[in-house]
PDB file of N, CA and C in Angstrom:
ATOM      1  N   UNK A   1     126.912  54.022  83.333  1.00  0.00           N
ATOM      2  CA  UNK A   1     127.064  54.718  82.077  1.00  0.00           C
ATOM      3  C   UNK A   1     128.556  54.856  81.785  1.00  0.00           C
ATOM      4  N   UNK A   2     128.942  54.459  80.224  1.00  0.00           N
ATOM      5  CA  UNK A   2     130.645  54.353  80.296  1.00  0.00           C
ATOM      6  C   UNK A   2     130.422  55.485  79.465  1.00  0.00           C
ATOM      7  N   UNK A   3     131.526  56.348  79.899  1.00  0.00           N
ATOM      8  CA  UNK A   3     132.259  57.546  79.463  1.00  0.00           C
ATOM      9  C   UNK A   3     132.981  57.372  78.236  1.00  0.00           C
ATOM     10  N   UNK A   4     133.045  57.798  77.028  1.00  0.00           N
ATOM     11  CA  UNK A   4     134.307  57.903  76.223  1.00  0.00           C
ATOM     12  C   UNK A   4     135.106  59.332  76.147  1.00  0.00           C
ATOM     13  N   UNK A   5     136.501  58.919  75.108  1.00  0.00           N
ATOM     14  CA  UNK A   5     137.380  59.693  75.510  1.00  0.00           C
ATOM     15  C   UNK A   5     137.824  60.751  76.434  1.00  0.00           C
ATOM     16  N   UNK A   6     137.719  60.070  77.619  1.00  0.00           N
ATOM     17  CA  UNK A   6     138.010  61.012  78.843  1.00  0.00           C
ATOM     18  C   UNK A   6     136.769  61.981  79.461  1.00  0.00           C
ATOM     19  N   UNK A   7     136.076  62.153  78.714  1.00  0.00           N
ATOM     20  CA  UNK A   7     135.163  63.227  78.671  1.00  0.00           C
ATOM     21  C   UNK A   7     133.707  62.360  80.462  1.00  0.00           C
ATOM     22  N   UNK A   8     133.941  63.355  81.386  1.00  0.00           N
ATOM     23  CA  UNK A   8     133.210  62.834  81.996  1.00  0.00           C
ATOM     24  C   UNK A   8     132.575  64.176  82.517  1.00  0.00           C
ATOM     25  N   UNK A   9     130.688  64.039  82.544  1.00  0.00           N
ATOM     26  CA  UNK A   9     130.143  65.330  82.708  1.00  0.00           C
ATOM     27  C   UNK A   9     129.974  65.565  83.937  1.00  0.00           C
ATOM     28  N   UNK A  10     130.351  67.106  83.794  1.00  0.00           N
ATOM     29  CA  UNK A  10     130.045  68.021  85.354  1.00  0.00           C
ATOM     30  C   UNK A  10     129.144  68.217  85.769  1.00  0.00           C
ATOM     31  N   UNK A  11     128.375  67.609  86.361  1.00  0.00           N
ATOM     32  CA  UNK A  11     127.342  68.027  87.163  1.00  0.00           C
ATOM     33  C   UNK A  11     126.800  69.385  87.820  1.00  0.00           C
ATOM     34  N   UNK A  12     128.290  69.981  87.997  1.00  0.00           N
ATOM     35  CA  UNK A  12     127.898  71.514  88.516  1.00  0.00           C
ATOM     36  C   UNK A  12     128.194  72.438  87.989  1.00  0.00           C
ATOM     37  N   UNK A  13     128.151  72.092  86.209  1.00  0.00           N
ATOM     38  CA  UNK A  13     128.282  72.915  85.689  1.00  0.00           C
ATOM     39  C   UNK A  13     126.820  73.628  85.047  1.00  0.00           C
ATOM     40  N   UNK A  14     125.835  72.824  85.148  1.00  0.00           N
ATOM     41  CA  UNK A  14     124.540  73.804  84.880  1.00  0.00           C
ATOM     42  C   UNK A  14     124.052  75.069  85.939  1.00  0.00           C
ATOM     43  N   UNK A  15     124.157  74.220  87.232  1.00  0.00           N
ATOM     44  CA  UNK A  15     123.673  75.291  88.234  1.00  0.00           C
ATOM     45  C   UNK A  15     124.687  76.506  88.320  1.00  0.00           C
ATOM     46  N   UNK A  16     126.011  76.038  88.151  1.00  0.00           N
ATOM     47  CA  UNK A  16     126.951  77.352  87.893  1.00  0.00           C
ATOM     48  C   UNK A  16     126.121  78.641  86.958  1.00  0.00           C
ATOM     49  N   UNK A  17     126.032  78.121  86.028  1.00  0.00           N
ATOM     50  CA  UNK A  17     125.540  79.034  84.874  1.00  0.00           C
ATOM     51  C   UNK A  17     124.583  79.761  84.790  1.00  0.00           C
ATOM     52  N   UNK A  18     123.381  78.799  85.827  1.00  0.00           N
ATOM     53  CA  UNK A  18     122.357  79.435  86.511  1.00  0.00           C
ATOM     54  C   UNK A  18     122.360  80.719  87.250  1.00  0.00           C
ATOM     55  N   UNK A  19     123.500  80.029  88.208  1.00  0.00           N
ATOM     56  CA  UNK A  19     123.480  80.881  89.269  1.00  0.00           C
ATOM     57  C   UNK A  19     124.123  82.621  88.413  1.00  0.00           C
ATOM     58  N   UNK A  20     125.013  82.273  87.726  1.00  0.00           N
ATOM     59  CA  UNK A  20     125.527  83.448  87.358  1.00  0.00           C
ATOM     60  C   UNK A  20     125.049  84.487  86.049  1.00  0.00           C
ATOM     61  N   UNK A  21     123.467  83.552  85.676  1.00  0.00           N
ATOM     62  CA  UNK A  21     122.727  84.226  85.209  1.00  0.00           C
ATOM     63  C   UNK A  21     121.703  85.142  85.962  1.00  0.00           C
ATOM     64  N   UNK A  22     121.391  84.808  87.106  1.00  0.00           N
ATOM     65  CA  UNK A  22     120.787  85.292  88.517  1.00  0.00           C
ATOM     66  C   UNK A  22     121.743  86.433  88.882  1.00  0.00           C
ATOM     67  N   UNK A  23     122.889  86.365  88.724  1.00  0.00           N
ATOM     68  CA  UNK A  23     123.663  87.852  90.127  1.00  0.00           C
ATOM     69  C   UNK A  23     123.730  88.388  88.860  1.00  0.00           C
ATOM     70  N   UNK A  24     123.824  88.241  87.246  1.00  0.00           N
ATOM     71  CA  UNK A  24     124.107  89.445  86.075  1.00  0.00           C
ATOM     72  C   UNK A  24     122.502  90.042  86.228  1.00  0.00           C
ATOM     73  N   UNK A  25     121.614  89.206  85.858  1.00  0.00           N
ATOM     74  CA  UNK A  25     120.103  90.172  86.006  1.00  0.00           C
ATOM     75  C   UNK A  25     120.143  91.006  87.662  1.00  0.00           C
ATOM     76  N   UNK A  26     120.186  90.433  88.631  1.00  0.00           N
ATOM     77  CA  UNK A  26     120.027  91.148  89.714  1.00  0.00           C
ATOM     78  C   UNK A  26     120.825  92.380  89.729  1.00  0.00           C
ATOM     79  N   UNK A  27     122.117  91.969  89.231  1.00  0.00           N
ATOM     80  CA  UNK A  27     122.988  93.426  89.226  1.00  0.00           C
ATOM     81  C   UNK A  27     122.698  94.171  88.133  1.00  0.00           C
ATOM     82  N   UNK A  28     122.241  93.862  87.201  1.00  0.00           N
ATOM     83  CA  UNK A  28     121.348  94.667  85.913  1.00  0.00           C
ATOM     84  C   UNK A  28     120.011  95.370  86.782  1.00  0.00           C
ATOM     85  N   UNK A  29     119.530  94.845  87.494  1.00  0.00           N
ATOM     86  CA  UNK A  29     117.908  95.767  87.664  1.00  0.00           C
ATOM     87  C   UNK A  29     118.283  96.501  88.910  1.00  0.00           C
ATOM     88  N   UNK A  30     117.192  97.241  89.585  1.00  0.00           N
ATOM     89  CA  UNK A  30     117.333  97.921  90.752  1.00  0.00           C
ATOM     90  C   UNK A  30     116.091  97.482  91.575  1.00  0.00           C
ATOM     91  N   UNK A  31     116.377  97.858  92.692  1.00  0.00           N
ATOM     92  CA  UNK A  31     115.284  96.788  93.616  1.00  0.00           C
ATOM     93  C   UNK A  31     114.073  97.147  93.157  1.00  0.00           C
ATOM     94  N   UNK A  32     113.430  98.596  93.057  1.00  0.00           N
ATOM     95  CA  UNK A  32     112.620  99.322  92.604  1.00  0.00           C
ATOM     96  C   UNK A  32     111.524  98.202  91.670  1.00  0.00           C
ATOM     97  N   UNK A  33     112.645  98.074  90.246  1.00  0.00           N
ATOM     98  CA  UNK A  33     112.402  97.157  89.008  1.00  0.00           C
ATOM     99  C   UNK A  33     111.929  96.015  89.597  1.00  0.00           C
ATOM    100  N   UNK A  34     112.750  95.170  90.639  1.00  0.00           N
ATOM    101  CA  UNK A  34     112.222  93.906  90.949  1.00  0.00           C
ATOM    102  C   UNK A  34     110.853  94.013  91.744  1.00  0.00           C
ATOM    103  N   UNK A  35     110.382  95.260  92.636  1.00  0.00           N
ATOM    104  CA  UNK A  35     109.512  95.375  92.818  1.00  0.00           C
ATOM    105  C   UNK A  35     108.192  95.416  91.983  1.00  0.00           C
ATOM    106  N   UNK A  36     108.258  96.475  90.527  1.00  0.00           N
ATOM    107  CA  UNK A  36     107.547  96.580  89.954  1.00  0.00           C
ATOM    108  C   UNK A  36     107.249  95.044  89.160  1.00  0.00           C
ATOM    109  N   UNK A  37     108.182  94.226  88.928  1.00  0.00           N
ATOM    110  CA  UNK A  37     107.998  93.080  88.097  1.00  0.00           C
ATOM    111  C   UNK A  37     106.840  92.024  88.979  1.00  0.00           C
ATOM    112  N   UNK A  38     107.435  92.306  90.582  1.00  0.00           N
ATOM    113  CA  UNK A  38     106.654  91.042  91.484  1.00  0.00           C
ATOM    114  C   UNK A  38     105.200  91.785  91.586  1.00  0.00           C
ATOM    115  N   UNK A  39     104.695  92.834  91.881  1.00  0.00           N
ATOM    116  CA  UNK A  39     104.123  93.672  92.087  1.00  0.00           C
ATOM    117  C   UNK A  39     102.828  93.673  90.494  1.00  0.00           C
ATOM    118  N   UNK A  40     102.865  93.514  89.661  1.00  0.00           N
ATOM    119  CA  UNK A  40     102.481  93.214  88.296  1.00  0.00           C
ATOM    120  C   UNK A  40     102.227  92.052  88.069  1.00  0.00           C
ATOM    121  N   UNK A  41     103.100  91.282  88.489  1.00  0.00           N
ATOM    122  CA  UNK A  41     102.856  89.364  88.528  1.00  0.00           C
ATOM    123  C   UNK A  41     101.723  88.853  89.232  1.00  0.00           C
ATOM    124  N   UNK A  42     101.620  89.492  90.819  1.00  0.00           N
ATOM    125  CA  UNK A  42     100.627  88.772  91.608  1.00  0.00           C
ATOM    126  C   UNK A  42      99.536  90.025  91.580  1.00  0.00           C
ATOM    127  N   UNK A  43      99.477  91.174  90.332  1.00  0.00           N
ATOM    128  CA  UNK A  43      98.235  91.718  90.743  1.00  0.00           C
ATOM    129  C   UNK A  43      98.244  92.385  91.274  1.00  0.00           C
ATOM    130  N   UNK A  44      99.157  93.562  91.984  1.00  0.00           N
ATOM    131  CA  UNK A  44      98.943  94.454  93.064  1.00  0.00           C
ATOM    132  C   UNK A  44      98.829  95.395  92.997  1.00  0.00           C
ATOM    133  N   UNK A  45      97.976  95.690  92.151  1.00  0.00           N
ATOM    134  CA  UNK A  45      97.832  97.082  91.319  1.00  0.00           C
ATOM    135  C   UNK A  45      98.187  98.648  92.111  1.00  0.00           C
ATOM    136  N   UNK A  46      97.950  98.518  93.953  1.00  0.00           N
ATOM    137  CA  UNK A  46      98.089  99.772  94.572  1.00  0.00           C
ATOM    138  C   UNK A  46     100.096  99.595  94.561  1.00  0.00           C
ATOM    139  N   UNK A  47     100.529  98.674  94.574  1.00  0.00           N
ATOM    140  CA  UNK A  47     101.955  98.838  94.794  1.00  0.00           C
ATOM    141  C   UNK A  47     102.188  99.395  93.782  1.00  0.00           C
ATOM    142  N   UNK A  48     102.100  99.155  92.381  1.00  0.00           N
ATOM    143  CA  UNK A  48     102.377  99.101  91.215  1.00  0.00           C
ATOM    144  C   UNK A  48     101.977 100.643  90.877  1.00  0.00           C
ATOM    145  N   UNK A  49     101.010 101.235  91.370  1.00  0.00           N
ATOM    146  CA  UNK A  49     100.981 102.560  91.035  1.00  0.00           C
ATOM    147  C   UNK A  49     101.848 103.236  91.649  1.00  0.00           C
ATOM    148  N   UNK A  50     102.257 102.779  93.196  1.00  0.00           N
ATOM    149  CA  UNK A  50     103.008 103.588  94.374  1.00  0.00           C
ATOM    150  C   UNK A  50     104.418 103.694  93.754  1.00  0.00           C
ATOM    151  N   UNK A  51     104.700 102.672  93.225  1.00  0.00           N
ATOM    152  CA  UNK A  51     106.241 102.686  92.649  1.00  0.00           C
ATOM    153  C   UNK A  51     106.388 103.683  91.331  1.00  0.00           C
ATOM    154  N   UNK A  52     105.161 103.816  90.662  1.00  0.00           N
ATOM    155  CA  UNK A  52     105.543 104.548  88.977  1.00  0.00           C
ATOM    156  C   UNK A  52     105.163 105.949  89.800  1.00  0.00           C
ATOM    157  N   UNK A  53     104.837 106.216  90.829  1.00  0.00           N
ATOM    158  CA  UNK A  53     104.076 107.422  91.414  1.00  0.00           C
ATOM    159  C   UNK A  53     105.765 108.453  92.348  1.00  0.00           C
ATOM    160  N   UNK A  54     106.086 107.233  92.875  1.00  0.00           N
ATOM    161  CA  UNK A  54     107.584 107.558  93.326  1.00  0.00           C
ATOM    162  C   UNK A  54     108.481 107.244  92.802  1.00  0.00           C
ATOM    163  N   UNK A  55     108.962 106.535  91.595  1.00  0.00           N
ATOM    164  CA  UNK A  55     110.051 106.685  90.721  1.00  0.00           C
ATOM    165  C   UNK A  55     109.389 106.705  89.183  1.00  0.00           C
ATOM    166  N   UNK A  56     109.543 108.129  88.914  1.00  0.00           N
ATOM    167  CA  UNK A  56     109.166 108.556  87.791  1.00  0.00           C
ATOM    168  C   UNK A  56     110.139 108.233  86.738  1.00  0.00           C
ATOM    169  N   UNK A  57     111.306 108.005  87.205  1.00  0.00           N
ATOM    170  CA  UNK A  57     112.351 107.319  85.848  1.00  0.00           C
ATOM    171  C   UNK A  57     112.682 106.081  86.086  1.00  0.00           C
ATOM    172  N   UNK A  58     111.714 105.370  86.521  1.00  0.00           N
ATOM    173  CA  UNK A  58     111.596 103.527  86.405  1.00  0.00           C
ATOM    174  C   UNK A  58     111.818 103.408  85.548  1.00  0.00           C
ATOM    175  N   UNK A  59     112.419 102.085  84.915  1.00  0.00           N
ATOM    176  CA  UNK A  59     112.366 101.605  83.307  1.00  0.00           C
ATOM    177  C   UNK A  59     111.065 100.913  83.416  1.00  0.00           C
ATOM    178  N   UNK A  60     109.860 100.870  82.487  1.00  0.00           N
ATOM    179  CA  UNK A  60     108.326 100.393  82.548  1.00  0.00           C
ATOM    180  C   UNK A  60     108.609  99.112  81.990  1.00  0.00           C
ATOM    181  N   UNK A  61     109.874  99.305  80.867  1.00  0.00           N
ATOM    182  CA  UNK A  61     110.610  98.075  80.144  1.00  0.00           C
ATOM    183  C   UNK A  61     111.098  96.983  80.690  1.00  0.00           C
ATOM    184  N   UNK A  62     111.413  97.109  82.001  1.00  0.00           N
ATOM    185  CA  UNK A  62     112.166  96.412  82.383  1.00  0.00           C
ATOM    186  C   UNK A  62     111.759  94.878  82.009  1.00  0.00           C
ATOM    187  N   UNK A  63     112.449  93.527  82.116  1.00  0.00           N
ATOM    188  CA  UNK A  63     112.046  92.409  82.157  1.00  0.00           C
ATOM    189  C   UNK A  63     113.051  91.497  83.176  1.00  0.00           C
ATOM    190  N   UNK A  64     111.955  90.434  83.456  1.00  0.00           N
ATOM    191  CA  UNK A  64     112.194  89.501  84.260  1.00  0.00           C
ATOM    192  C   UNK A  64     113.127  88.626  83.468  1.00  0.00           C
ATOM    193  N   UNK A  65     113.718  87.327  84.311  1.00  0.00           N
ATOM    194  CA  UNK A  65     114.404  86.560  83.374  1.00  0.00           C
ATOM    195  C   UNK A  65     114.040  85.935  82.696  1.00  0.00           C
ATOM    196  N   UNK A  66     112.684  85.779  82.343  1.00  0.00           N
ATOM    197  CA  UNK A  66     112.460  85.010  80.701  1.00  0.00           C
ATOM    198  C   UNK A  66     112.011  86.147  79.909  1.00  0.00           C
ATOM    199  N   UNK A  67     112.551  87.286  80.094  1.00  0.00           N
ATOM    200  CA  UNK A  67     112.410  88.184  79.034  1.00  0.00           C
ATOM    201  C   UNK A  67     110.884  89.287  79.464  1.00  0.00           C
ATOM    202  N   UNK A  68     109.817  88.838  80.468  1.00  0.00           N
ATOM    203  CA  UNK A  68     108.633  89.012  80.380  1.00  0.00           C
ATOM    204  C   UNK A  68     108.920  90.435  80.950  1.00  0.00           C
ATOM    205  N   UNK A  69     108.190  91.859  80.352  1.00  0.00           N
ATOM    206  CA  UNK A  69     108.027  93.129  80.999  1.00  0.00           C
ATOM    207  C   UNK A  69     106.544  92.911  81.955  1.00  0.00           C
ATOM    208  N   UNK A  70     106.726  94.011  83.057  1.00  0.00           N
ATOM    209  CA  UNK A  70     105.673  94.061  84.148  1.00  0.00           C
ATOM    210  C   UNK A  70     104.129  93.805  83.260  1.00  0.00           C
ATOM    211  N   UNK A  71     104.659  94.665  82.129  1.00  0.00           N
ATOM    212  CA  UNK A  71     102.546  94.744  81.461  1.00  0.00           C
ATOM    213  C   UNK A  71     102.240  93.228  81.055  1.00  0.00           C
ATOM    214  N   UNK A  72     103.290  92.646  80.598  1.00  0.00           N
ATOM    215  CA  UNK A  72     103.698  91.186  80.074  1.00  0.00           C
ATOM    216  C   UNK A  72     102.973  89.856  81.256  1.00  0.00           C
ATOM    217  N   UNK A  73     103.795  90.416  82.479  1.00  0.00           N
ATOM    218  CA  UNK A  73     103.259  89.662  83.467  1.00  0.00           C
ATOM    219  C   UNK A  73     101.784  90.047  84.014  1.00  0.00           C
ATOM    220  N   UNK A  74     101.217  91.367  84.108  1.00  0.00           N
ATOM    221  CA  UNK A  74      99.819  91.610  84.465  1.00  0.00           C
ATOM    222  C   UNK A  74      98.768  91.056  83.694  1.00  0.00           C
ATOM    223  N   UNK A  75      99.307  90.788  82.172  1.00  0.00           N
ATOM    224  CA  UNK A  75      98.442  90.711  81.157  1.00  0.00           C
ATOM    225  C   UNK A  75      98.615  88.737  81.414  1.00  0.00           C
ATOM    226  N   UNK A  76      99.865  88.312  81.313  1.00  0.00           N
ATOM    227  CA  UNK A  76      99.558  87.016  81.532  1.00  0.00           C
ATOM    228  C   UNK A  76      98.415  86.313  82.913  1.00  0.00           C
ATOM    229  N   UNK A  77      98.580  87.022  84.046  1.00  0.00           N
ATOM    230  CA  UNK A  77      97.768  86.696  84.967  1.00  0.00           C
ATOM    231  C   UNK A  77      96.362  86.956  85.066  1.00  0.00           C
ATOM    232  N   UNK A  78      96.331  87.746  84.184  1.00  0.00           N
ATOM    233  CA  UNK A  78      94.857  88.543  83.495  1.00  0.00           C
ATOM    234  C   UNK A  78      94.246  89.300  84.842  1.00  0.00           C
ATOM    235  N   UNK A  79      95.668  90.006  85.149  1.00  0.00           N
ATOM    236  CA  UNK A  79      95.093  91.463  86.387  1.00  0.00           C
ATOM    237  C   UNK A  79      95.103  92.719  85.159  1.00  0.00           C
ATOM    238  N   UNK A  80      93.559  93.136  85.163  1.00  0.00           N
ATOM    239  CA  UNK A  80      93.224  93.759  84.077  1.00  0.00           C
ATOM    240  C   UNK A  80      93.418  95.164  84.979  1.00  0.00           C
ATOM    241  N   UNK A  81      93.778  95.333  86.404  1.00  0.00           N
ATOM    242  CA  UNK A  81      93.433  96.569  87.271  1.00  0.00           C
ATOM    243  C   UNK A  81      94.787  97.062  86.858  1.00  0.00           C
ATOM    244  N   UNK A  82      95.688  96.025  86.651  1.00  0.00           N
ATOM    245  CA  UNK A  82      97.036  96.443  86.620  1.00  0.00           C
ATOM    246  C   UNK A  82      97.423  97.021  85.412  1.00  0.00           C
ATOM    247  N   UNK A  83      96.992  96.903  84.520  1.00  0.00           N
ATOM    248  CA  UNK A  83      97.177  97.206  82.760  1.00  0.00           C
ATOM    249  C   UNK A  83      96.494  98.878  83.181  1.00  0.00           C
TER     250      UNK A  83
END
């Protein structure tokens, strides 16, 4: 593949961007949040109560990185225990 004007692409410049979209959300949520998000995803409805049961000022809002909130992900997997 010939290159013009100088311009030759970086290869490591996508996963860069990736990656540093990964440590801004991680340092945006609290483990808690990442719990409640995984916890909602695969259905686990007793975790999912244990966490809103012991942190009463969770954000319920929170979202994953494509934007999806916990009810978002229960409802996509169609864990109706979890809703």
């Amino acid at each position: 593949m010939k290159h013009t004007k100088g311009w030759i692409p970086n290869q490591y410049s996508a996963p860069k961007v990736e990656i540093m979209h990964w440590i801004i959300y991680f340092l945006q949520t609290t483990k808690e949040e990442h719990a409640l998000l995984h916890a909602a995803e695969v259905g686990d409805a007793q975790t999912v109560a244990h966490i809103l049961d012991n942190h009463p000022g969770i954000d319920t809002a929170v979202t994953d990185m494509m934007g999806r909130t916990p009810l978002r992900l229960a409802t996509q997997g169609e864990h109706l225990e979890v809703q």
